[in-house]
C-alpha atoms as a PDB file:
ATOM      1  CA  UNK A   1      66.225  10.648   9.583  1.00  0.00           C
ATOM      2  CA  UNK A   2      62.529  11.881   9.404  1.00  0.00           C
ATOM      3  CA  UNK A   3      62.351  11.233   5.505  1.00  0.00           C
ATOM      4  CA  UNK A   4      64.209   7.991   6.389  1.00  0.00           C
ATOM      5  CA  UNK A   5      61.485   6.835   8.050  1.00  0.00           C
ATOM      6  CA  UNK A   6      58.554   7.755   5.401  1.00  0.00           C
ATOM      7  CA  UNK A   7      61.162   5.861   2.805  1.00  0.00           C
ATOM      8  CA  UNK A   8      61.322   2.858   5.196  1.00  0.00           C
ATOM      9  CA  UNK A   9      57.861   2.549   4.965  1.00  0.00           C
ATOM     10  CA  UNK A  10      57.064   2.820   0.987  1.00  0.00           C
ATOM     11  CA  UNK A  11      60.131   0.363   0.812  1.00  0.00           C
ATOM     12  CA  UNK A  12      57.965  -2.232   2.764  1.00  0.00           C
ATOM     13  CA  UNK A  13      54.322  -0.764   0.874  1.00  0.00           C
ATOM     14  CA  UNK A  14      52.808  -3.924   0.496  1.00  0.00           C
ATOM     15  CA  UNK A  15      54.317  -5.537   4.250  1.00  0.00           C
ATOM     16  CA  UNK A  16      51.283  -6.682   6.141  1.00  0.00           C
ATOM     17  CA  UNK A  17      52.961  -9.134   8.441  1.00  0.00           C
ATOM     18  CA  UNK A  18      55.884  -7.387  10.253  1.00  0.00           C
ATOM     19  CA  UNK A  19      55.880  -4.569  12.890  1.00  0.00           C
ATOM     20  CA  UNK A  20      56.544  -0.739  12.839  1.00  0.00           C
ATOM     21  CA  UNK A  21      57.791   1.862  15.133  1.00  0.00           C
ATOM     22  CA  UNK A  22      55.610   4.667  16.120  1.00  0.00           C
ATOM     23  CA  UNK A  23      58.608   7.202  14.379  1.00  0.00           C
ATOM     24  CA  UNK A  24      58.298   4.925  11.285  1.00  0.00           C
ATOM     25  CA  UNK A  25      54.239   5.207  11.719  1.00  0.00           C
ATOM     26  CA  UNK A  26      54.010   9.007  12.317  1.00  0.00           C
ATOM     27  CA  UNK A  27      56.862  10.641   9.837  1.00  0.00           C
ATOM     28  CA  UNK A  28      55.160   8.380   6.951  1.00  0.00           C
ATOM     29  CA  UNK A  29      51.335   9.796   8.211  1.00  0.00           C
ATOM     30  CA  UNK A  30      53.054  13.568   8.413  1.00  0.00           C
ATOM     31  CA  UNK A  31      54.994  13.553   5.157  1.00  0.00           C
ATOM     32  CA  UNK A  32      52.737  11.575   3.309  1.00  0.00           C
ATOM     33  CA  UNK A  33      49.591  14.282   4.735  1.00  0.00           C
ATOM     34  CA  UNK A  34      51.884  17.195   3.812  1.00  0.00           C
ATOM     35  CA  UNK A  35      53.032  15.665   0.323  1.00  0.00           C
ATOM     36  CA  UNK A  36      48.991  15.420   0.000  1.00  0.00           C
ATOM     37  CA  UNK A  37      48.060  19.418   1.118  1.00  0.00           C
ATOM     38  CA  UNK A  38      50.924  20.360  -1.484  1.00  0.00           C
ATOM     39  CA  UNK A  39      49.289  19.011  -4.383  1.00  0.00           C
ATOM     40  CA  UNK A  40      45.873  19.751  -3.482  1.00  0.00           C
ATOM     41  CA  UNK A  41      46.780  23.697  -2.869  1.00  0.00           C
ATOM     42  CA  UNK A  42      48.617  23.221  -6.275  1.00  0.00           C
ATOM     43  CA  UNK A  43      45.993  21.730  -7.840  1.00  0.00           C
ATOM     44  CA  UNK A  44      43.613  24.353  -6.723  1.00  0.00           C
ATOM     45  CA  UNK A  45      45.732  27.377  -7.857  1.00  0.00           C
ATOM     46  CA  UNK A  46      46.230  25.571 -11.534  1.00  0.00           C
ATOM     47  CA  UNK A  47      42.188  25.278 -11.272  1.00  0.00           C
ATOM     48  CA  UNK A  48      41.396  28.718  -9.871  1.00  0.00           C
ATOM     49  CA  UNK A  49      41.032  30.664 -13.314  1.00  0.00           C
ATOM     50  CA  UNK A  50      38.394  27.947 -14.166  1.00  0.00           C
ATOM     51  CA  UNK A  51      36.422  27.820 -10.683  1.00  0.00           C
ATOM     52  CA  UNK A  52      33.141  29.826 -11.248  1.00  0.00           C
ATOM     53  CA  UNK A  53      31.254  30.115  -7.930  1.00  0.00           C
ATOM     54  CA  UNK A  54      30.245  26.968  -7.220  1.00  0.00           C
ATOM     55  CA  UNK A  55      31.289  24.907 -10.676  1.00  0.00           C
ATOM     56  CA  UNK A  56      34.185  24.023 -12.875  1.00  0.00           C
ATOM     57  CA  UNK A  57      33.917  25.311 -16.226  1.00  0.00           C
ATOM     58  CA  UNK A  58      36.352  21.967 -17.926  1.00  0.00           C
ATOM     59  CA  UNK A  59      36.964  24.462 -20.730  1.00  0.00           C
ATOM     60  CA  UNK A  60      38.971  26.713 -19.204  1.00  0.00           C
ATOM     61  CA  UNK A  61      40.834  24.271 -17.031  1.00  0.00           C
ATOM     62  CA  UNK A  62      44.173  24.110 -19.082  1.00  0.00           C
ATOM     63  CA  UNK A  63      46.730  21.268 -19.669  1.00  0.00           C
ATOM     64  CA  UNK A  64      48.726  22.584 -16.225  1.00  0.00           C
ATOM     65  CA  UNK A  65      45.504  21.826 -14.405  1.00  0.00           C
ATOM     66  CA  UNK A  66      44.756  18.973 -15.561  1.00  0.00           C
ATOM     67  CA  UNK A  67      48.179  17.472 -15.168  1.00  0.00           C
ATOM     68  CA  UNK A  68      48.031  18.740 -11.580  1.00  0.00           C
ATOM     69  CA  UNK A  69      44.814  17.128 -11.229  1.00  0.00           C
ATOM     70  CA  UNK A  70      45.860  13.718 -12.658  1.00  0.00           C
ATOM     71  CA  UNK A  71      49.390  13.641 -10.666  1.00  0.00           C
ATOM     72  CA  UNK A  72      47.341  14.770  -7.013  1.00  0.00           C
ATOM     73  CA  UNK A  73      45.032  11.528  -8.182  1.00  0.00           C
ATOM     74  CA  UNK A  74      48.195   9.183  -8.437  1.00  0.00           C
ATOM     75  CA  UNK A  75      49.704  10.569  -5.721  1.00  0.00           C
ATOM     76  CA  UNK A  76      46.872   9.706  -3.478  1.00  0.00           C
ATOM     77  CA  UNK A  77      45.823   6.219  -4.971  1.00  0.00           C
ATOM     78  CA  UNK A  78      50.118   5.389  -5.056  1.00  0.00           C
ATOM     79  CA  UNK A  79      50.091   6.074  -0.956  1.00  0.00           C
ATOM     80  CA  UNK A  80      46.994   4.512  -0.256  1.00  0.00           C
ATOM     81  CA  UNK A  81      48.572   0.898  -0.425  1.00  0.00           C
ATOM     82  CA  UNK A  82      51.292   2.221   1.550  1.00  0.00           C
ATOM     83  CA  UNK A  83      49.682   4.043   4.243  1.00  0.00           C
ATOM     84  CA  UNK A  84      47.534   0.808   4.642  1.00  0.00           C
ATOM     85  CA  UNK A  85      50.949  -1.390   5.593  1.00  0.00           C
ATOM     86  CA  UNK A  86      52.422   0.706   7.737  1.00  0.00           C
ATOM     87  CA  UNK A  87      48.894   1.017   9.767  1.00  0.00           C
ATOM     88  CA  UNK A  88      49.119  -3.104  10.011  1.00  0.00           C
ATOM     89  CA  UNK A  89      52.097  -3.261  10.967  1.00  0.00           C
ATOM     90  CA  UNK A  90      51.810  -0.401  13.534  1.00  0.00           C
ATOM     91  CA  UNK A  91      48.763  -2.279  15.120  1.00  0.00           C
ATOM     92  CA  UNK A  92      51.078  -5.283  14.712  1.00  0.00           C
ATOM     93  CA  UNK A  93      53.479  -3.501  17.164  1.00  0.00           C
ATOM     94  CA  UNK A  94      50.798  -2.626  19.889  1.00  0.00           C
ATOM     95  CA  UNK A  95      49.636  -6.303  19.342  1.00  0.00           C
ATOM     96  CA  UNK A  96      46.183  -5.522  17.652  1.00  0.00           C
ATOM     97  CA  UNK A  97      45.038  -7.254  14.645  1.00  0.00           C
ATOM     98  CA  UNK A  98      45.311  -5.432  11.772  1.00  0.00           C
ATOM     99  CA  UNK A  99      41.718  -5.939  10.964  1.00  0.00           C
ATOM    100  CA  UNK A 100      41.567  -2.541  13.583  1.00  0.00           C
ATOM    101  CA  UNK A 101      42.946  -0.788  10.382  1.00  0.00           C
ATOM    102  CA  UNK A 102      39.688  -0.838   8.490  1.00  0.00           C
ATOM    103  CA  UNK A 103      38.304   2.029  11.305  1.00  0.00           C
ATOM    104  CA  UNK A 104      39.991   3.670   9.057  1.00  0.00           C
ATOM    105  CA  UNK A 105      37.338   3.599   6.744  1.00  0.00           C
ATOM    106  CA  UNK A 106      35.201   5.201   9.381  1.00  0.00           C
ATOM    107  CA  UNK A 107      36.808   6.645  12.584  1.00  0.00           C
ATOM    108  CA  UNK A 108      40.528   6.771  11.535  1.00  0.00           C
ATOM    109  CA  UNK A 109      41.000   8.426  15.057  1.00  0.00           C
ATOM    110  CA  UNK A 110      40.525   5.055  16.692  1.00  0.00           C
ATOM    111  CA  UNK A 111      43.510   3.833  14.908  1.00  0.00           C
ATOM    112  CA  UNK A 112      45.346   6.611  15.662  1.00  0.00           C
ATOM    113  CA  UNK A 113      44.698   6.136  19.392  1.00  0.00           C
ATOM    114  CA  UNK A 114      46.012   2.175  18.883  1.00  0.00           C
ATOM    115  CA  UNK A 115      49.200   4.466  17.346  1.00  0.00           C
ATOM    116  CA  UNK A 116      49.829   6.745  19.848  1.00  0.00           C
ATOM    117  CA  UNK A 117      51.465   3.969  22.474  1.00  0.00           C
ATOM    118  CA  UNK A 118      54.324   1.993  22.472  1.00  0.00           C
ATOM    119  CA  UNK A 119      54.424  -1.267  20.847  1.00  0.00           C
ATOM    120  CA  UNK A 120      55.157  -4.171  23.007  1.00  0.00           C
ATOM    121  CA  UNK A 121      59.036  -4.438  24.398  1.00  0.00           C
ATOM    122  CA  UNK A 122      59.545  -8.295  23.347  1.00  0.00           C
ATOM    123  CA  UNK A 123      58.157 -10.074  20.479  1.00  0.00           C
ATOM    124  CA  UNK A 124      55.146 -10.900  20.056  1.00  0.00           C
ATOM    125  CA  UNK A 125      52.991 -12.733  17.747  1.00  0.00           C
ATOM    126  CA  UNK A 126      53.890 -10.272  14.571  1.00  0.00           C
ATOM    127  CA  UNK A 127      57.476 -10.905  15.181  1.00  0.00           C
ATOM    128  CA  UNK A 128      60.317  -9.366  17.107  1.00  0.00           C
ATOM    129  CA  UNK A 129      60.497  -5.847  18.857  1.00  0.00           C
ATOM    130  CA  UNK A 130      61.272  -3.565  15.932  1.00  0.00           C
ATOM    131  CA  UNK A 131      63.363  -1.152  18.157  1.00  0.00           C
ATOM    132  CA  UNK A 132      65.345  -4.178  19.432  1.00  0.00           C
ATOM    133  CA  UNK A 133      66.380  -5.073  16.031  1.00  0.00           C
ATOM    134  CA  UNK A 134      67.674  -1.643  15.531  1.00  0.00           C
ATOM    135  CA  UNK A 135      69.653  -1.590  18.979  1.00  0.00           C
ATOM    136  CA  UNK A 136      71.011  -4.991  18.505  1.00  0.00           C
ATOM    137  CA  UNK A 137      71.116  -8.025  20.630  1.00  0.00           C
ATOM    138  CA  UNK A 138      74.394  -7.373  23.095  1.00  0.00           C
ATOM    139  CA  UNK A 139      73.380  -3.338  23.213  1.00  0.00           C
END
């Protein structure tokens, strides 16, 4: 269920009102990070031949490298919306604002900390307890 959780949470990418899990939080921040580190390393082995100490000779970069380049670019900007929702709606769950999320501009460890405890066990102002809906109300 781990890359049912990252899909849960690009099928809700623009979702700023609702709540999320901290499973639902965490798989889409690992996959999304490791998705991320895969294209980058790509991206850097396509661009090796045209690395030259400390600059990029464009010349020598190749089609492959620049098509790695372009797709690690849309990769990041298509999970930045993303990433964003499921941050609200995680400090949703704890029953922060989600104006906490723009530490993430600066200390993105403060959000994290908001992340790392569970959400509130009843609802709460951003709606009902995510983990209750799953469970159902007679279980």
């Amino acid at each position: 269920m781990t890359v049912g959780w990252f899909l849960k949470a690009l099928s809700q990418y623009a979702d700023f009102h609702q709540r999320a899990r901290r499973r639902e939080f965490w798989w889409f921040v690992l996959i999304a990070y490791l998705v991320e580190l895969a294209l980058i390393l790509f991206t850097l082995v396509t661009l090796a031949p045209a690395l030259d100490g400390t600059q990029v000779a464009t010349e020598d970069i190749g089609i492959a490298g620049w098509i790695m380049l372009a797709l690690t670019v849309a990769v990041s900007l298509g999970l930045l919306v993303p990433y964003w929702a499921v941050t609200v709606r995680r400090l949703h769950d704890t029953d922060h604002t989600g104006w906490w999320s723009l530490f993430l501009l600066v200390v993105p460890l403060v959000v994290w900390f908001f992340a790392l405890f569970d959400g509130t066990p009843r609802p709460n102002r951003y709606g009902p307890d995510p983990k209750e809906l799953e469970r159902g109300p007679g279980d």
